[in-house]
Protein backbone atom coordinates (compact mmCIF):
# COMPACT_ATOMS: atom_id res chain seq x y z
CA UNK A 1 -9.27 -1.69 -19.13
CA UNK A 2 -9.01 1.15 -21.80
CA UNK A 3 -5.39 -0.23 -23.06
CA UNK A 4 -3.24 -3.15 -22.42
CA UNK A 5 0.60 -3.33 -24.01
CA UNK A 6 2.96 -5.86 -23.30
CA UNK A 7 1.21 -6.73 -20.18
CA UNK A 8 0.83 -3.61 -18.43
CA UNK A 9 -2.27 -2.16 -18.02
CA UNK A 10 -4.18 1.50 -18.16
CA UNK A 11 -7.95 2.24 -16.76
CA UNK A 12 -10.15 3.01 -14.68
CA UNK A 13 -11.93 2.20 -10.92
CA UNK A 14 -15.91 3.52 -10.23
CA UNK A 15 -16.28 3.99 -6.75
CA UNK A 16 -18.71 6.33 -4.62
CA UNK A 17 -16.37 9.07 -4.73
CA UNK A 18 -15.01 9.33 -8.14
CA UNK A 19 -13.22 7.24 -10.74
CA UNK A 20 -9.88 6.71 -10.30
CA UNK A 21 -7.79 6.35 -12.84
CA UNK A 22 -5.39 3.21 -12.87
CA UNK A 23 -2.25 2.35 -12.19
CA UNK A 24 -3.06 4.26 -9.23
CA UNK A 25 -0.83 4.46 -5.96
CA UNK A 26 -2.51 5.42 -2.76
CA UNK A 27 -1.40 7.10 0.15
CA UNK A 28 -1.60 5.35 3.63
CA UNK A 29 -3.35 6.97 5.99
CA UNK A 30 -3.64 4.12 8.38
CA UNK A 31 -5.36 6.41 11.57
CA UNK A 32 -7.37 8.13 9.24
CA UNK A 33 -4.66 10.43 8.10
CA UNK A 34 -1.58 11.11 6.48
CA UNK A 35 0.59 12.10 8.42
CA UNK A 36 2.22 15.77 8.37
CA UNK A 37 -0.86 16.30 5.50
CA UNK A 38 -3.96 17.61 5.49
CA UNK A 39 -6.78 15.94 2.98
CA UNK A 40 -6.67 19.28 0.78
CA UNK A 41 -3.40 18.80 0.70
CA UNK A 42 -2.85 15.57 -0.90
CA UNK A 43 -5.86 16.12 -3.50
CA UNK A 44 -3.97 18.85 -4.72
CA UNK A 45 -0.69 16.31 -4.84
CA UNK A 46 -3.36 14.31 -7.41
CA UNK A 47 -4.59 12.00 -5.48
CA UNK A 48 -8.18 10.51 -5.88
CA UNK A 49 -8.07 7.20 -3.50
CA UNK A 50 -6.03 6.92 -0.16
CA UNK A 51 -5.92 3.71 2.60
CA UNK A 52 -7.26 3.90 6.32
CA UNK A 53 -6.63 0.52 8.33
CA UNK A 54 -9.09 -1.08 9.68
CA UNK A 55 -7.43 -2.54 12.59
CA UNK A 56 -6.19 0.98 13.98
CA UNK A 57 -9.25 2.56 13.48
CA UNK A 58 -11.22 0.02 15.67
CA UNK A 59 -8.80 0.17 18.10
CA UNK A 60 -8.96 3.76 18.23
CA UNK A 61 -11.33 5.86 18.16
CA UNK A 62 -13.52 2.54 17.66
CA UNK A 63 -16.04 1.51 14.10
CA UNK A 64 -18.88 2.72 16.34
CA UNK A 65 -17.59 6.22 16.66
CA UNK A 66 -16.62 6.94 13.27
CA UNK A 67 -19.89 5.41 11.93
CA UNK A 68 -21.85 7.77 14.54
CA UNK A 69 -20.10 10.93 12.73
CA UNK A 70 -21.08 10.01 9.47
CA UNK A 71 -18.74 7.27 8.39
CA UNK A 72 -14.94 7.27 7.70
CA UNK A 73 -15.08 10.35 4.27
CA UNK A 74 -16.95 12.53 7.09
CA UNK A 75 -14.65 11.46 9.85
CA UNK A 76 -11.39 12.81 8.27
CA UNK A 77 -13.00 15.45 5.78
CA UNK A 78 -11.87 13.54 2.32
CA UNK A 79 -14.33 13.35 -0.15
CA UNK A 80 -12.06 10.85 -2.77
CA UNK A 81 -12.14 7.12 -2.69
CA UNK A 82 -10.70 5.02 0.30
CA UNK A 83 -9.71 1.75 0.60
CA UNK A 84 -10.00 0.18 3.52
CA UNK A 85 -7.81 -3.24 4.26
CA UNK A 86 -9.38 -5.50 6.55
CA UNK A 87 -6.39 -5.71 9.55
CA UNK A 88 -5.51 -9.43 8.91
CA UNK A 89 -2.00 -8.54 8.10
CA UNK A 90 -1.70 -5.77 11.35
CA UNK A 91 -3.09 -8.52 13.36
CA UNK A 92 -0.99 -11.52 11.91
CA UNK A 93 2.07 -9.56 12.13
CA UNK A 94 1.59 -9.32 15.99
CA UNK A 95 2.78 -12.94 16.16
CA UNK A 96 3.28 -13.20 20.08
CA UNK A 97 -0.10 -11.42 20.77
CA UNK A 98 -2.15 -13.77 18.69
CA UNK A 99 -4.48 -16.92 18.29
CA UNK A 100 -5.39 -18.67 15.07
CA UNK A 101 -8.61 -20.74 14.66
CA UNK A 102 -10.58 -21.51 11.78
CA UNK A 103 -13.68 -19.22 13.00
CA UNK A 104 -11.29 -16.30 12.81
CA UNK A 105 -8.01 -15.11 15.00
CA UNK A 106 -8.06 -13.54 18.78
CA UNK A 107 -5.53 -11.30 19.43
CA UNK A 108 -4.56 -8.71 21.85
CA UNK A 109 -3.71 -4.81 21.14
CA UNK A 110 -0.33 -3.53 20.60
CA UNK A 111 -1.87 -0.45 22.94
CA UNK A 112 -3.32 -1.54 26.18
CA UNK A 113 -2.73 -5.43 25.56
CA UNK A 114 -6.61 -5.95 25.87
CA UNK A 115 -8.04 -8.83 24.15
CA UNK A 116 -10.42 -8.85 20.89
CA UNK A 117 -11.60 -11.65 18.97
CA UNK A 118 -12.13 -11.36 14.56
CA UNK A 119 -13.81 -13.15 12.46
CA UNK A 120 -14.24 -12.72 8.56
CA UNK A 121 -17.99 -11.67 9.37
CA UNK A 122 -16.88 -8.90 11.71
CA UNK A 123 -14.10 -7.69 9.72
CA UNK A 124 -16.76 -6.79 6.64
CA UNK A 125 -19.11 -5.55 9.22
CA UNK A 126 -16.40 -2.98 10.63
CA UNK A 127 -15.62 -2.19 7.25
CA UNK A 128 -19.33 -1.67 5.88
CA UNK A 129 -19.77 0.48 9.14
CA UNK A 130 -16.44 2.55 7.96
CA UNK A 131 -18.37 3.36 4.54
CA UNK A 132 -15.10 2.41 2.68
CA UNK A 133 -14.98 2.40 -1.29
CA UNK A 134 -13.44 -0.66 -1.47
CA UNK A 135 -12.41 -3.02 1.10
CA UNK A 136 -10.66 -6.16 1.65
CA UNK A 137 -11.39 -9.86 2.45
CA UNK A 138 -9.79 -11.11 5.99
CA UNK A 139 -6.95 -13.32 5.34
CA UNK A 140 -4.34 -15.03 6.86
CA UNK A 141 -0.66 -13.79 6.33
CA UNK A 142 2.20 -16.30 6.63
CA UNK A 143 5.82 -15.53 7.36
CA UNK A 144 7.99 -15.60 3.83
CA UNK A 145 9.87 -18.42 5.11
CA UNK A 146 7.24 -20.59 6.48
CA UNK A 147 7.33 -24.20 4.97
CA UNK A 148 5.08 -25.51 2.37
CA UNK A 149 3.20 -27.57 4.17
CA UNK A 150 2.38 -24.73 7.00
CA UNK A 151 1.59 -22.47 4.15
CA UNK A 152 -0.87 -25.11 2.24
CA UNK A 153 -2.85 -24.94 5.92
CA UNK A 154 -2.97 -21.35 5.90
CA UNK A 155 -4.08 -21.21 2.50
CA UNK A 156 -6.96 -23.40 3.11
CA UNK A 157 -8.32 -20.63 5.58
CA UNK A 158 -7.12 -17.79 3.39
CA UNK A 159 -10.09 -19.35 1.30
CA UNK A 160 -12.23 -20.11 3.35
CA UNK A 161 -12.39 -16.91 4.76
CA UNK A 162 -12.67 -15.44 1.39
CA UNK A 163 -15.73 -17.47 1.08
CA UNK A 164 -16.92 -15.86 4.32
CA UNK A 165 -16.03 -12.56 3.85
CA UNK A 166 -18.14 -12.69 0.23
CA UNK A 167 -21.23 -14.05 1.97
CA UNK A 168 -21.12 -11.22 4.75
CA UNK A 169 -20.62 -8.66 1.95
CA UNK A 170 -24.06 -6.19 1.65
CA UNK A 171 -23.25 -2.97 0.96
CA UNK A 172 -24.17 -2.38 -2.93
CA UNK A 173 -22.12 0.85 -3.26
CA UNK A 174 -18.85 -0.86 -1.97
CA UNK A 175 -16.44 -3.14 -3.50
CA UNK A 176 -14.86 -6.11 -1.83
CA UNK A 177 -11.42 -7.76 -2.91
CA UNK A 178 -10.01 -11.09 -2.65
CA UNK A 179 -6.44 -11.57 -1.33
CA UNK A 180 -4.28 -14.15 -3.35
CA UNK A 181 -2.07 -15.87 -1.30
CA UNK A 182 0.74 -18.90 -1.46
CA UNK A 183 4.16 -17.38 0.27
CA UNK A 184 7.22 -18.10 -2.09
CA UNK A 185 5.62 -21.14 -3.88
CA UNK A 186 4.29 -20.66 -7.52
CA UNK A 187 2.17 -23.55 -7.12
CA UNK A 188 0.48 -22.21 -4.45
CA UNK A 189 -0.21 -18.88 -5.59
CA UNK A 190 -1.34 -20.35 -9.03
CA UNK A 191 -4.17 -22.33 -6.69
CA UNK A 192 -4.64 -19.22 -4.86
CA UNK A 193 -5.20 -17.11 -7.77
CA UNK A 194 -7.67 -19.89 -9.80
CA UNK A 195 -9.78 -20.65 -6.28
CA UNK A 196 -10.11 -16.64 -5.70
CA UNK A 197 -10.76 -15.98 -9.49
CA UNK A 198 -13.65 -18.69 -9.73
CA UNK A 199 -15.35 -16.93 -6.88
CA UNK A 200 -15.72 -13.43 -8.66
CA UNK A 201 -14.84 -10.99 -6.33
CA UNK A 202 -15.22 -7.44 -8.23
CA UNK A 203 -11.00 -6.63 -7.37
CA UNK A 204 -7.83 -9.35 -6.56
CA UNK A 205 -5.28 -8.14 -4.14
CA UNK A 206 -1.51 -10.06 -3.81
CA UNK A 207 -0.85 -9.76 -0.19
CA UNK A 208 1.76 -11.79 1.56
CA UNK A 209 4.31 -9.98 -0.61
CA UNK A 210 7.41 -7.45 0.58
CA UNK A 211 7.47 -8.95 4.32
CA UNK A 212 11.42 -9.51 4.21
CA UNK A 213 12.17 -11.54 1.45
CA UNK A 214 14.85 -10.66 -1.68
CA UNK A 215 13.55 -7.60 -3.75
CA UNK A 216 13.46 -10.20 -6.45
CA UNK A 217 11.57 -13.19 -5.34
CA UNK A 218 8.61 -10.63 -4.61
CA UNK A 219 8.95 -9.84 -8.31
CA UNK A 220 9.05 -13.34 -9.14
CA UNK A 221 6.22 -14.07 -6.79
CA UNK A 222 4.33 -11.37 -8.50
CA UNK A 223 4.75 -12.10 -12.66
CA UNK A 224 4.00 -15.96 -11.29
CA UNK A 225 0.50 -14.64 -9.69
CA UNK A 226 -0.95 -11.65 -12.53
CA UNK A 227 -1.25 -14.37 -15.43
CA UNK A 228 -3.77 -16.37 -13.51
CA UNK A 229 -5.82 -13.18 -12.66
CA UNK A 230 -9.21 -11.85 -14.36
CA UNK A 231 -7.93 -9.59 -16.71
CA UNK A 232 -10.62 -7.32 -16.63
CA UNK A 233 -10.35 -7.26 -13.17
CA UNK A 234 -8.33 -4.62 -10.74
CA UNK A 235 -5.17 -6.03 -9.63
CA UNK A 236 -3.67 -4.56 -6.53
CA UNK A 237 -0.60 -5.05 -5.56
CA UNK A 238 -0.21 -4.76 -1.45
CA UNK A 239 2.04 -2.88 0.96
CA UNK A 240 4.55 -2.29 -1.90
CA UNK A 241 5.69 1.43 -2.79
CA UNK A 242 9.26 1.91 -3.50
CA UNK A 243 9.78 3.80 -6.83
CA UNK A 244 11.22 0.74 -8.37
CA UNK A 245 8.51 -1.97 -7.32
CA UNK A 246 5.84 0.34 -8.67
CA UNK A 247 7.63 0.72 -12.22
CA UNK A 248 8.30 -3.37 -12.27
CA UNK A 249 5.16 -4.33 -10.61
CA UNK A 250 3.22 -2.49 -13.75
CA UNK A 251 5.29 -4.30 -16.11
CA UNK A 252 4.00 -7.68 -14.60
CA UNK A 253 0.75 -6.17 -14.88
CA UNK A 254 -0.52 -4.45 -11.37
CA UNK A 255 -3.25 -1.45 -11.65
CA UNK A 256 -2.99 -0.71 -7.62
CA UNK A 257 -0.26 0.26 -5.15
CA UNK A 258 -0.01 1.19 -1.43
CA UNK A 259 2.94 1.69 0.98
CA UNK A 260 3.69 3.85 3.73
CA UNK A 261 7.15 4.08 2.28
CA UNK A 262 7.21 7.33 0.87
CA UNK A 263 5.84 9.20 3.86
CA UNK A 264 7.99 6.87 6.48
CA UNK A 265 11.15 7.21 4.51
CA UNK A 266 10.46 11.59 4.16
CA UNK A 267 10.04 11.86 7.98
CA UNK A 268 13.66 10.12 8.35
CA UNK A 269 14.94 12.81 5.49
CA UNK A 270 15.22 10.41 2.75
CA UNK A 271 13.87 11.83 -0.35
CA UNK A 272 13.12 10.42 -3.73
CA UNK A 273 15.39 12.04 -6.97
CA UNK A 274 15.24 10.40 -10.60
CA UNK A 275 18.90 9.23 -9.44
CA UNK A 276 17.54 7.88 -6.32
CA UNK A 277 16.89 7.99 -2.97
CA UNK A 278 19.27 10.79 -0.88
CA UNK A 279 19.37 11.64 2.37
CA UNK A 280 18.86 15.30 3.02
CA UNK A 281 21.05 15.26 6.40
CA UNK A 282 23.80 13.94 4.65
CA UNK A 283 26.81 16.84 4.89
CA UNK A 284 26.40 17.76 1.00
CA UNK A 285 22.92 19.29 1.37
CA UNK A 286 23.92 21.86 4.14
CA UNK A 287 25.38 24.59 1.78
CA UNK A 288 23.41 23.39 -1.23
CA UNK A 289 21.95 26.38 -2.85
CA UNK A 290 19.47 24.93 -5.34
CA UNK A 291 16.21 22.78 -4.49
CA UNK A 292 17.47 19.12 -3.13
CA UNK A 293 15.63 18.05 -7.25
CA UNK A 294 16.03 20.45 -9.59
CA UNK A 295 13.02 18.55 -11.85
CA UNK A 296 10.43 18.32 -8.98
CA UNK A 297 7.84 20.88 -8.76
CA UNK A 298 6.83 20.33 -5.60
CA UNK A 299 6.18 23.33 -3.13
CA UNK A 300 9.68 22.48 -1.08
CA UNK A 301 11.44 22.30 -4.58
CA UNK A 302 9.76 25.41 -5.81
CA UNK A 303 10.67 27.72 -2.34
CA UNK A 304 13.37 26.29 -0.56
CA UNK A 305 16.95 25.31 -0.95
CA UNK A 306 18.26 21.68 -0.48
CA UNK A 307 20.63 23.54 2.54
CA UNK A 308 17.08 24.80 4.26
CA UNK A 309 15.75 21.45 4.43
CA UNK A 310 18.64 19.80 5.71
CA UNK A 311 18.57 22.87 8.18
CA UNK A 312 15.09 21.84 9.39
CA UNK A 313 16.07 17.59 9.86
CA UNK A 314 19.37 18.79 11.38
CA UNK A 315 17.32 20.93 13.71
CA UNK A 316 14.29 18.87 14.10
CA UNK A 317 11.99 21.21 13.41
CA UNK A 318 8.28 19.94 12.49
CA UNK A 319 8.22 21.50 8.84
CA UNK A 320 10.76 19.57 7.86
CA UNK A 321 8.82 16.43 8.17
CA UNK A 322 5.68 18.04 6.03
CA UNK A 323 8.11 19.43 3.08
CA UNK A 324 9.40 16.00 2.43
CA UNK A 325 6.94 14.34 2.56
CA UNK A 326 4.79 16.24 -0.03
CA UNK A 327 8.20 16.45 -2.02
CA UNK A 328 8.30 12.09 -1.95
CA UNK A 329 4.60 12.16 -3.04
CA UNK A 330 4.95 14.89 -5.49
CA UNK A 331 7.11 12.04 -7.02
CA UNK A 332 5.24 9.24 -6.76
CA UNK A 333 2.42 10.98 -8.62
CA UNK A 334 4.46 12.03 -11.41
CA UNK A 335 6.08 8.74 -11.64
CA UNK A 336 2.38 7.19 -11.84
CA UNK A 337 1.49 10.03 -14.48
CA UNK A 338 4.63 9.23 -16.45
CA UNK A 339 3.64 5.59 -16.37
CA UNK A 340 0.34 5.93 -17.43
CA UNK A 341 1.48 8.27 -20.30
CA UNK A 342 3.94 5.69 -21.18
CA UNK A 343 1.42 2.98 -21.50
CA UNK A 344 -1.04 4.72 -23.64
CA UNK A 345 1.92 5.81 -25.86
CA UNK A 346 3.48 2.95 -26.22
CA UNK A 347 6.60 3.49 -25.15
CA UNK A 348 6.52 1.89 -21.61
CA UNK A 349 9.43 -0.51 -22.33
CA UNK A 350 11.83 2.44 -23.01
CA UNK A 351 10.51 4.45 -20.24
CA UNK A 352 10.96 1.31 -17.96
CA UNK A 353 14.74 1.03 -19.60
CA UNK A 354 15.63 4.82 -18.64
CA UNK A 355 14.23 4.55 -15.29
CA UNK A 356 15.74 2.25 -14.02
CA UNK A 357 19.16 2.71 -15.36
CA UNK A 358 19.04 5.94 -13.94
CA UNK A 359 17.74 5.32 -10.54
CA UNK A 360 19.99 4.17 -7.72
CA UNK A 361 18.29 1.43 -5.42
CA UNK A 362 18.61 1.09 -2.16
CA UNK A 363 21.51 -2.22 -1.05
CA UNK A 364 19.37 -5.47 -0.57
CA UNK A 365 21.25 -5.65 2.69
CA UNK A 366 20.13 -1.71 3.46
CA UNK A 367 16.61 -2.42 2.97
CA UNK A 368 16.09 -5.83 4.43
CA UNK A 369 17.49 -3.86 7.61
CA UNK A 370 15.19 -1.09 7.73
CA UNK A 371 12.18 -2.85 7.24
CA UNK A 372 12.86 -5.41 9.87
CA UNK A 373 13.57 -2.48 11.90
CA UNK A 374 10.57 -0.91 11.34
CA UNK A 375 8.67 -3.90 11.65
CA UNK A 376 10.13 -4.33 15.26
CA UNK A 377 9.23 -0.71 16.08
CA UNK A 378 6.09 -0.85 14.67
CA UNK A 379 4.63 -3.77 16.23
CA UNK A 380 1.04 -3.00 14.47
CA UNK A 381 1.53 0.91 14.95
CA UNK A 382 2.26 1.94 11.39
């Protein structure tokens, strides 16, 4: 860490490809892209570390044809830091599809509905092959409102697996992080976090986390988990990207985001404002003469009027989809940048204050409904 203050956190991850400086939120590019962006493209957005899914890209094109073309930084032409997950949580979430044991979890794909079997072992060897900068431990990811005693069973393999996972681990020049479970029970994710922490792993991830339960029992779940952390250790912070979560998760201490939020929510014409979240289809955009954020420097906010882009949603043309998204991540990384400024300066609290007084949220109700719905759509595709 090169500063702490009132729990939050500024510094710094060594990978392969660059140091990355922390808190840090990283694009998903789960098929080895993201989407509507090239990799030019988002380095010039600021980004030094995005996340390619390990499930997907076995799936398709397959480990053994991206490691034949040089590994996963050849494969898609970006020469920053990825992190890879392992595809526990794509192939828990395919609930009907799949088979839990304690060697590891057969499942079938959401694609042709053939059948694969992983196993902790295989899940480091896929990601080794990848030639990820970091990658994650295969874990097992309950439903939020699975009982205790279903979740205490769970969390025995979570840790187990971890155990696994470490042992398989042989790449020197890659990380490997642990996955802190528990569900909604303090208890459990103080075990989680004290079994995981004795074991060393190099990076701790809290997974199991923003899978339909209240905005604020994640946070809870969260400032109940960080304490009981390394502190000199990375804490990341999974699947969790709205504006909001990233400003409150670095208050409860969290160096690493990812979500496919921002880019989801752009290619449905939601974009992100210091106000909030507005969406540019909405009637009030169409005759709108300046950009849709007068503050954002991004190249749709620099060129084109808030009444253009509504133009191109309302007409469905394919630009639309790549303006707003690099406006939402043009916003993300300033947010980050502003954080991190914050934190050095000491002056996080206020900057928290301001933010969030200013910045309309999206309705519990609103948001538990479009995540179930794209959950349902998804069905691993994401």
């Amino acid at each position: 860490m090169l500063k702490t203050s009132n729990g939050t956190r500024v510094g710094e991850l060594y990978t392969s490809h660059g140091t990355v400086p922390t808190p840090v939120f990283m694009p998903v590019g789960s098929q080895a892209t993201v989407k509507t962006l090239t990799p030019d493209e988002i380095k010039q957005l600021g980004f030094g570390m995005v996340l390619a899914n390990t499930y997907h890209l076995y799936l398709r094109p397959g480990i053994d044809v991206i490691e034949k073309l040089g590994g996963l930084h050849s494969f898609m032409a970006w020469d920053g830091a990825i992190l890879t997950d392992s595809g526990g949580y794509q192939v828990f979430s395919l609930a009907p599809l799949r088979r839990i044991s304690e060697e590891g979890v057969t499942f079938r794909s959401h694609i042709d509905g053939s059948e694969h079997f992983l196993t902790p072992e295989l899940a480091v060897s896929y990601q080794e092959a990848l030639g990820a900068d970091i990658t994650m431990v295969l874990d097992e990811c309950p439903a939020y409102d699975d009982s205790e005693s279903k979740i205490k069973q769970s969390l025995a393999r979570t840790h187990q697996w971890a155990e696994r996972c470490q042992q398989a681990h042989r790449r020197k020049n890659q990380s490997i992080y642990a996955i802190v479970q528990g569900g909604m029970y303090p208890g459990l994710r103080h075990e989680s976090a004290d079994f995981l922490s004795a074991l060393d792993f190099p990076g701790y991830g809290i997974g199991g986390l923003s899978i339909g339960e209240p905005k604020e029992v994640t946070l809870a779940m969260v400032e109940e988990t960080t304490p009981w952390l390394p502190e000199n250790k990375p804490r990341y912070l999974m699947g969790v990207g709205s504006p909001e979560d990233i400003v409150e998760g670095v208050a409860r201490g969290v160096d690493m985001f990812d979500s496919a939020l921002p880019t989801r929510v752009a290619r449905n014409g939601a974009l992100f404002t210091r106000q909030g979240r507005v969406n540019i289809r909405n009637a009030a955009f169409s005759r709108m003469e300046t950009p849709v954020d007068s503050e954002c420097d991004c190249y749709a906010c620099r060129n084109f009027s808030a009444a253009y882009l509504s133009h191109l949603f309302r007409s469905g043309e394919l630009l639309a989809l790549r303006l707003a998204t690099l406006h939402n991540l043009t916003f993300i990384n300033r947010l980050i940048s502003d954080i991190r400024s914050a934190i050095v300066n000491n002056t996080f609290s206020t900057f928290r204050k301001d933010f969030l007084t200013n910045y309309r949220t999206t309705d519990e109700q609103t948001r538990f409904e479009q995540k179930r719905n794209w959950l349902k759509g998804r069905k691993g595709n994401g």
